[in-house]
Protein backbone atom coordinates (compact mmCIF):
# COMPACT_ATOMS: atom_id res chain seq x y z
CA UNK A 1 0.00 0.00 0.00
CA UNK A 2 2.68 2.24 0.86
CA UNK A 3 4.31 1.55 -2.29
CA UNK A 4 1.37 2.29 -4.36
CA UNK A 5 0.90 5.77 -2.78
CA UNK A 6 4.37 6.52 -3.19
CA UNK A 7 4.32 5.68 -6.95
CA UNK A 8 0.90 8.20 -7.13
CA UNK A 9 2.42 11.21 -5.32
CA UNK A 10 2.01 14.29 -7.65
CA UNK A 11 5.42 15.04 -9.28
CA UNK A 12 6.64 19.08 -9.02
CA UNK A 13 5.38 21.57 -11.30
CA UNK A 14 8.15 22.19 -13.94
CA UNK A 15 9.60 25.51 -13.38
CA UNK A 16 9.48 28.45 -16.14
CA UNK A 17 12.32 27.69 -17.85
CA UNK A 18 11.45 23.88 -18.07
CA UNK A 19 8.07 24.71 -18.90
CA UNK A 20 8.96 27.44 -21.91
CA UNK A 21 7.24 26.27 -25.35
CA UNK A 22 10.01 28.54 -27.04
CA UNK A 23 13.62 29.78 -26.37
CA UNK A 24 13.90 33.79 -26.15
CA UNK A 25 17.37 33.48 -24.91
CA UNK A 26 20.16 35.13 -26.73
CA UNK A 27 21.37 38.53 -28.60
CA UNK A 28 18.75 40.11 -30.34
CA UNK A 29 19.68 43.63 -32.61
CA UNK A 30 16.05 45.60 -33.48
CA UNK A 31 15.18 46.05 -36.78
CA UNK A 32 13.71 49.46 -37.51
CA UNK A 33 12.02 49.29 -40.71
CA UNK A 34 8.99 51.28 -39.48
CA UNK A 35 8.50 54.28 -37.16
CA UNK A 36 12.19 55.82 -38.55
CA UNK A 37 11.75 59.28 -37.25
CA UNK A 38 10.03 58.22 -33.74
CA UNK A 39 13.02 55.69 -33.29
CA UNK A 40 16.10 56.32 -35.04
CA UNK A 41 16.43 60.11 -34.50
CA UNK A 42 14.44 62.43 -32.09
CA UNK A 43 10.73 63.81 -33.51
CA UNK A 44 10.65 67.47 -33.33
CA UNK A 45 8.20 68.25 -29.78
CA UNK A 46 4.80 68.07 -30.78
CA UNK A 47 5.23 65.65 -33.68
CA UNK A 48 2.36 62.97 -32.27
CA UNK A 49 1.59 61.10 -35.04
CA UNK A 50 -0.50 58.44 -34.99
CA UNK A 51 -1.28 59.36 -31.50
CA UNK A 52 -4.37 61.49 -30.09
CA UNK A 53 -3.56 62.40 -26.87
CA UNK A 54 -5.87 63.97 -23.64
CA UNK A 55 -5.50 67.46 -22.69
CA UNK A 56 -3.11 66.79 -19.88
CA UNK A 57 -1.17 64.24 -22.30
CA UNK A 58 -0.82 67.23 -24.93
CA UNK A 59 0.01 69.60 -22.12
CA UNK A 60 3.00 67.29 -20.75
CA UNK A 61 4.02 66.81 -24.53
CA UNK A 62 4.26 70.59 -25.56
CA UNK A 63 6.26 71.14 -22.15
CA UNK A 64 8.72 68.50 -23.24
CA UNK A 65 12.12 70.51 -22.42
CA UNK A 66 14.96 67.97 -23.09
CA UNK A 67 17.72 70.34 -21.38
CA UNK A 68 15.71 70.12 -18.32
CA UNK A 69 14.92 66.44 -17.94
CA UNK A 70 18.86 66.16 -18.19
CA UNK A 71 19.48 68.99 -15.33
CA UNK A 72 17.02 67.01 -13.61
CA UNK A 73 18.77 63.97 -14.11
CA UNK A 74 15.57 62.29 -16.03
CA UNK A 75 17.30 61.19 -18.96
CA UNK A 76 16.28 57.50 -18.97
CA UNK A 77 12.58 58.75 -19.12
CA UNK A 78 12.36 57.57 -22.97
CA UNK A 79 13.76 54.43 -21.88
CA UNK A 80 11.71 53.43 -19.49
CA UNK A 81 9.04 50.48 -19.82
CA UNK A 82 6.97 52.21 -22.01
CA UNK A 83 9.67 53.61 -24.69
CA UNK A 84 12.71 50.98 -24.07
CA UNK A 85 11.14 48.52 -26.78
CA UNK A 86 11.21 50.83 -29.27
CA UNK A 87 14.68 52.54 -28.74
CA UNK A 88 17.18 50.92 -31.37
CA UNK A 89 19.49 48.57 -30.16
CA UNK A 90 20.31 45.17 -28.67
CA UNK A 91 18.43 42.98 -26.12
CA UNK A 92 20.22 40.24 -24.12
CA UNK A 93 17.99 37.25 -22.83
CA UNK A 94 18.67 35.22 -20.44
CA UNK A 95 17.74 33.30 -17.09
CA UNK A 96 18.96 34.41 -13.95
CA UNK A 97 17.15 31.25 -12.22
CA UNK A 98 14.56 28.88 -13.15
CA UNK A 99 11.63 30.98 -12.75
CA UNK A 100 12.83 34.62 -13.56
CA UNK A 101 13.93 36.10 -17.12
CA UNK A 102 16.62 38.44 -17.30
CA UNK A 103 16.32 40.77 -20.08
CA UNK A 104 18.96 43.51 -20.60
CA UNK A 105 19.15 46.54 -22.59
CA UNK A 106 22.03 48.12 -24.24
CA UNK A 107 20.72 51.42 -25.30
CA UNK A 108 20.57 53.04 -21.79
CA UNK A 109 22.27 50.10 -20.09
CA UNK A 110 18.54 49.00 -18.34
CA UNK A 111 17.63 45.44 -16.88
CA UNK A 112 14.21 44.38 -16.51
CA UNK A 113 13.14 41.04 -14.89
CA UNK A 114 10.43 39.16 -15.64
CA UNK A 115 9.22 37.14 -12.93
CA UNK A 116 6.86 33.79 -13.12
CA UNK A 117 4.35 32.39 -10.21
CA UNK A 118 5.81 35.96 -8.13
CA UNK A 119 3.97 37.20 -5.80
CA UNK A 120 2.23 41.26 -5.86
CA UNK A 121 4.92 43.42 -6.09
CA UNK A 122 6.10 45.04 -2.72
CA UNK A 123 5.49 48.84 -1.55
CA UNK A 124 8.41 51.31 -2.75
CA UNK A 125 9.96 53.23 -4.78
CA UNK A 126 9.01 53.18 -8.76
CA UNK A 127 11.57 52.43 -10.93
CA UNK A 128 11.93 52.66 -14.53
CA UNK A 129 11.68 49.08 -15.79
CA UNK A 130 8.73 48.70 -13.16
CA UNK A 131 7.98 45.22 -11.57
CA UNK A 132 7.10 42.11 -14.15
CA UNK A 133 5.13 39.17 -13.81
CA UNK A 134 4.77 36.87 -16.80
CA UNK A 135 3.94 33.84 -18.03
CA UNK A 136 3.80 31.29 -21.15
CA UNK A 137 0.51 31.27 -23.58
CA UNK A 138 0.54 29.00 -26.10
CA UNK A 139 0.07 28.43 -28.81
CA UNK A 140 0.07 32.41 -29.15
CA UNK A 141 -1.53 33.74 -26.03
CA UNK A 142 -4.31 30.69 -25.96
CA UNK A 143 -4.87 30.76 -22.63
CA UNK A 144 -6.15 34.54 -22.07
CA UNK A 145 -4.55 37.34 -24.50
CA UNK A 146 -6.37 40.65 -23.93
CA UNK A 147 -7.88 41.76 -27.01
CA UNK A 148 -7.19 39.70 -30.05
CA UNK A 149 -6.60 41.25 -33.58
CA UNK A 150 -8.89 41.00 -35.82
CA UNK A 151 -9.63 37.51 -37.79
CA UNK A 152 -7.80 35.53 -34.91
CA UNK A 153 -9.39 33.12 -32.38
CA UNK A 154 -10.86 34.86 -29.32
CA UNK A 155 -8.04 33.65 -27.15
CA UNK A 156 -4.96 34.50 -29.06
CA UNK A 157 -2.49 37.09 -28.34
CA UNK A 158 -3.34 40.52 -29.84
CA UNK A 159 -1.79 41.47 -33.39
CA UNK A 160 -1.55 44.93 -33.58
CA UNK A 161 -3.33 46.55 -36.15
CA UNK A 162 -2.33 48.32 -39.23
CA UNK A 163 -1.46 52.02 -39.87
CA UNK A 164 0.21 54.76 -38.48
CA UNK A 165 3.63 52.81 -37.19
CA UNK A 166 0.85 50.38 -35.08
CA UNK A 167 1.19 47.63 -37.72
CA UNK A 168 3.29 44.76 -38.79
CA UNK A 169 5.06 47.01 -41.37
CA UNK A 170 8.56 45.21 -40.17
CA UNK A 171 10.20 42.23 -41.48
CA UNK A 172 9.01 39.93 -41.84
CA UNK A 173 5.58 40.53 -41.60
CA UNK A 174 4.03 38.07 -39.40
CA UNK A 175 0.57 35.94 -40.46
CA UNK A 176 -1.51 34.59 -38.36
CA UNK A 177 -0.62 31.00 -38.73
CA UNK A 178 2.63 32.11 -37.21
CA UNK A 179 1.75 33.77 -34.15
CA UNK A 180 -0.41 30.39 -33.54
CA UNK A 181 2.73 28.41 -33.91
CA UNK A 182 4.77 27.26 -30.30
CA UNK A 183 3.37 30.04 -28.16
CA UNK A 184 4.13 33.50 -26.35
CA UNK A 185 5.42 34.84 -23.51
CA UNK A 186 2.71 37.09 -21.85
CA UNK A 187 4.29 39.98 -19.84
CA UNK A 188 2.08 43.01 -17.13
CA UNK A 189 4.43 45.16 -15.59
CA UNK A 190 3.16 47.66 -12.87
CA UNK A 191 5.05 50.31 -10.41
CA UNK A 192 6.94 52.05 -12.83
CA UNK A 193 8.07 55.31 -12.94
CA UNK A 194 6.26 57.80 -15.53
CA UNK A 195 8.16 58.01 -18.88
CA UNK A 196 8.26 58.68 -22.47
CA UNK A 197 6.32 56.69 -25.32
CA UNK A 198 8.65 58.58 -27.76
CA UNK A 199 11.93 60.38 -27.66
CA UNK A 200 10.16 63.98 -27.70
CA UNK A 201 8.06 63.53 -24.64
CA UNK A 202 4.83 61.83 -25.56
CA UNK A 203 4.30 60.82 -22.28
CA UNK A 204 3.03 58.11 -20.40
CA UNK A 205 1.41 58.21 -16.70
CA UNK A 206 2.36 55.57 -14.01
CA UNK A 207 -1.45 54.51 -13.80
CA UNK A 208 -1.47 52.98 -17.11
CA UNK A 209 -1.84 49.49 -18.33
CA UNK A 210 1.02 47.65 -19.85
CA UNK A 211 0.80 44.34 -21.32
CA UNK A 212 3.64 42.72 -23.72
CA UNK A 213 3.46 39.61 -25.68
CA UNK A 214 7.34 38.00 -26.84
CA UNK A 215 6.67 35.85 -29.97
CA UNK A 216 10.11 34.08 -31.49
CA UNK A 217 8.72 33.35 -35.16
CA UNK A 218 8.84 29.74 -36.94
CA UNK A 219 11.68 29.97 -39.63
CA UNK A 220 13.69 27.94 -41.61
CA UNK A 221 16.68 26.09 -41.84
CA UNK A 222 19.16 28.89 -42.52
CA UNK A 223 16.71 31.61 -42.56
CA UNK A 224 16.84 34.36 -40.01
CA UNK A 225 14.99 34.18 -36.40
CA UNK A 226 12.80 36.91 -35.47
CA UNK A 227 11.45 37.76 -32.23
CA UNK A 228 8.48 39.58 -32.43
CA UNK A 229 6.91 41.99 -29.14
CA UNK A 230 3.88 43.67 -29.24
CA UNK A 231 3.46 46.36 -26.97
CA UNK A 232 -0.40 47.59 -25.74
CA UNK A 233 -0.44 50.55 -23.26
CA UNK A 234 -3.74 51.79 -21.90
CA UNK A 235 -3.13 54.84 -20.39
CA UNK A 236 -6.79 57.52 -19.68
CA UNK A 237 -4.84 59.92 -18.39
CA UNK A 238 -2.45 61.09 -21.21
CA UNK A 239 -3.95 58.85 -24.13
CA UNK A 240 -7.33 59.84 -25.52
CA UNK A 241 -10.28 56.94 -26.27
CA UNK A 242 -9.16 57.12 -30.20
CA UNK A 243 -5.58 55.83 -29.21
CA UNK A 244 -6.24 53.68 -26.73
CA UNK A 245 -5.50 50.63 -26.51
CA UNK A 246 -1.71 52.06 -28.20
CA UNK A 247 -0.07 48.99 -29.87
CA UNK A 248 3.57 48.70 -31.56
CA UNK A 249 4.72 45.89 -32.77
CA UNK A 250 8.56 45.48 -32.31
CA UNK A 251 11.24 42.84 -34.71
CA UNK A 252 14.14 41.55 -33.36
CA UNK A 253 16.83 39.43 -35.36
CA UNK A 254 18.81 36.70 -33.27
CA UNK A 255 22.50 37.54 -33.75
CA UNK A 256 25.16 34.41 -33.29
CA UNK A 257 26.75 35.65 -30.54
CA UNK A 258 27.53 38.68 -28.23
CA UNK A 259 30.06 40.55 -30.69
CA UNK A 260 28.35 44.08 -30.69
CA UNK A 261 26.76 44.17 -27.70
CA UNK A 262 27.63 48.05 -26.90
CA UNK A 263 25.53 49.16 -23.27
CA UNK A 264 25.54 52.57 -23.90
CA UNK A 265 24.03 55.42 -20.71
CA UNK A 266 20.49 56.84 -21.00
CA UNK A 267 20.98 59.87 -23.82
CA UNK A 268 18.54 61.37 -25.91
CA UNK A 269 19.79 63.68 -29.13
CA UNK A 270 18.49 66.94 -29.23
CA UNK A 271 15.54 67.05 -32.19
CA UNK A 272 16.14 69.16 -35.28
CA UNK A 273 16.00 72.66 -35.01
C-alpha cells in the first residue's frame, strides 16, 4: 500500500524555464524598418503622429524641455518600460534562475526582470523598468490574451493593427498561422516610474496598463529568427479613447553571438531645429 501511494504522489510543477514552449534566450539587434523618425532620430516636440492624446497628455508633450529632464537627471525617461522597446538597439535574454527572465538593454544600459508564479509586487519606490510578472501562452496567447486582432481566435495574443507605425510594417511581416505556432510569452508590468512613449516627450502616466506579448517566429533552416513583441499601453490619463489601446509591434533578429553588444548610458539627441 505504501508503495502504491508513493508511486501516485504528484510530481513538481516544472519551473518556467522547463516549462517554456520557445527559447527567447540570446542577442537580439532591433530592426527598424517602421517608425524611422520616432526611433532612429528624435521627432521634433509636438510631432504625435498616430497618437491622439488627452489634454493633460498634450500639455505634458508641448512642455517637453529635453535640457531640463537632463538637469534634472531624467534622462532615462524615454527608456523606461513604455519607450525601451522601441529605442534601437540590442536585447540580451537570459535566465537568472529557473523561474525569472533576465532581459537587458544596451541602449541606456537598463535590466528588466520578468518574474513567473511571483507574488504582488512590494510597496516602494518606482523604478523605470517597473515590476514584471509573466507567463507562457501558447500556442500564441491561448490561454487569455487581452484583445485579439482582428480575424484571430478569441483567445490568441493581440496582433496589432495596421497604420500609423501600429502595424506589422517590419520584417518579416508576421501571419496569423505564425503567431499560432509554439506560443508567447505574456508579460504586465506595474510600479513604474512615468516616462516617455517617444523620444520627444509623448508621455506616459504611471497609472497605465502595460501588457507585452514576446513571440520568437517559426523559420527555416538557414533563414533568419525573429522575435516579435507587441506592446499595448492603456493609459486615460495622457492617451485619448481614439488611441487607446496604443499597440507597436517590435522585430528583433537573433545575432550568433555577443560581438556588438555596446551598453551605452540613458541619452537622448536633441531634435532638429
Amino acid at each position: 500500500m505504501q508503495a502504491q501511494q508513493g508511486r501516485g504522489a504528484a510530481a513538481p510543477p516544472p519551473t518556467a524555464r522547463d516549462a517554456a514552449p520557445v527559447d527567447l534566450t540570446g542577442y537580439w539587434v532591433a530592426v527598424v524598418s517602421e517608425d524611422w523618425r520616432h526611433r532612429i532620430t528624435t521627432p521634433r516636440k509636438g510631432d504625435f503622429e498616430s497618437l491622439t492624446l488627452t489634454a493633460d497628455g498634450r500639455s505634458v508633450a508641448e512642455s517637453w524641455d529635453l535640457e531640463k529632464d537632463n538637469a534634472a537627471g531624467l534622462q532615462c525617461k524615454a527608456f523606461g518600460v513604455g519607450g525601451i522597446m522601441r529605442q534601437p538597439g540590442r536585447l540580451h535574454v537570459t535566465w537568472q534562475d529557473d523561474n525569472t527572465m533576465k532581459v537587458d538593454f544596451d541602449a541606456g544600459t537598463q535590466t528588466r526582470l520578468l518574474r513567473f508564479n511571483a507574488s504582488p509586487p512590494p510597496a516602494g519606490e518606482k523604478t523605470w523598468q517597473g515590476y514584471s510578472t509573466a507567463q507562457w501562452e501558447g500556442p500564441a496567447g491561448g490561454r487569455g490574451g487581452a484583445a485579439p486582432g482582428r480575424g484571430q481566435p478569441a483567445n490568441a495574443a493581440p496582433v496589432s493593427p495596421g497604420g500609423a507605425g501600429r502595424g506589422q510594417r517590419g520584417s518579416p511581416a508576421p501571419v496569423l498561422g505564425a503567431l499560432n505556432q509554439g506560443g508567447s510569452l505574456k508579460v504586465v508590468t506595474t510600479n513604474f516610474r512615468e516616462g516617455y512613449l517617444r523620444k520627444n516627450g509623448v508621455p506616459y502616466s504611471e497609472s497605465a496598463s502595460i501588457t507585452e506579448y514576446f513571440h520568437r517566429l517559426p523559420s527555416e533552416p538557414g533563414e533568419p529568427t525573429w522575435l516579435l513583441v507587441v506592446t499595448v499601453v492603456e493609459d486615460p490619463k495622457y492617451l485619448a479613447a481614439a488611441s487607446q489601446p496604443f499597440y507597436t509591434s517590435t522585430h528583433f533578429k537573433l545575432e550568433p553571438d555577443g560581438s556588438k553588444w555596446a551598453p551605452s548610458p540613458c541619452r537622448t539627441a536633441p531634435p532638429p531645429k
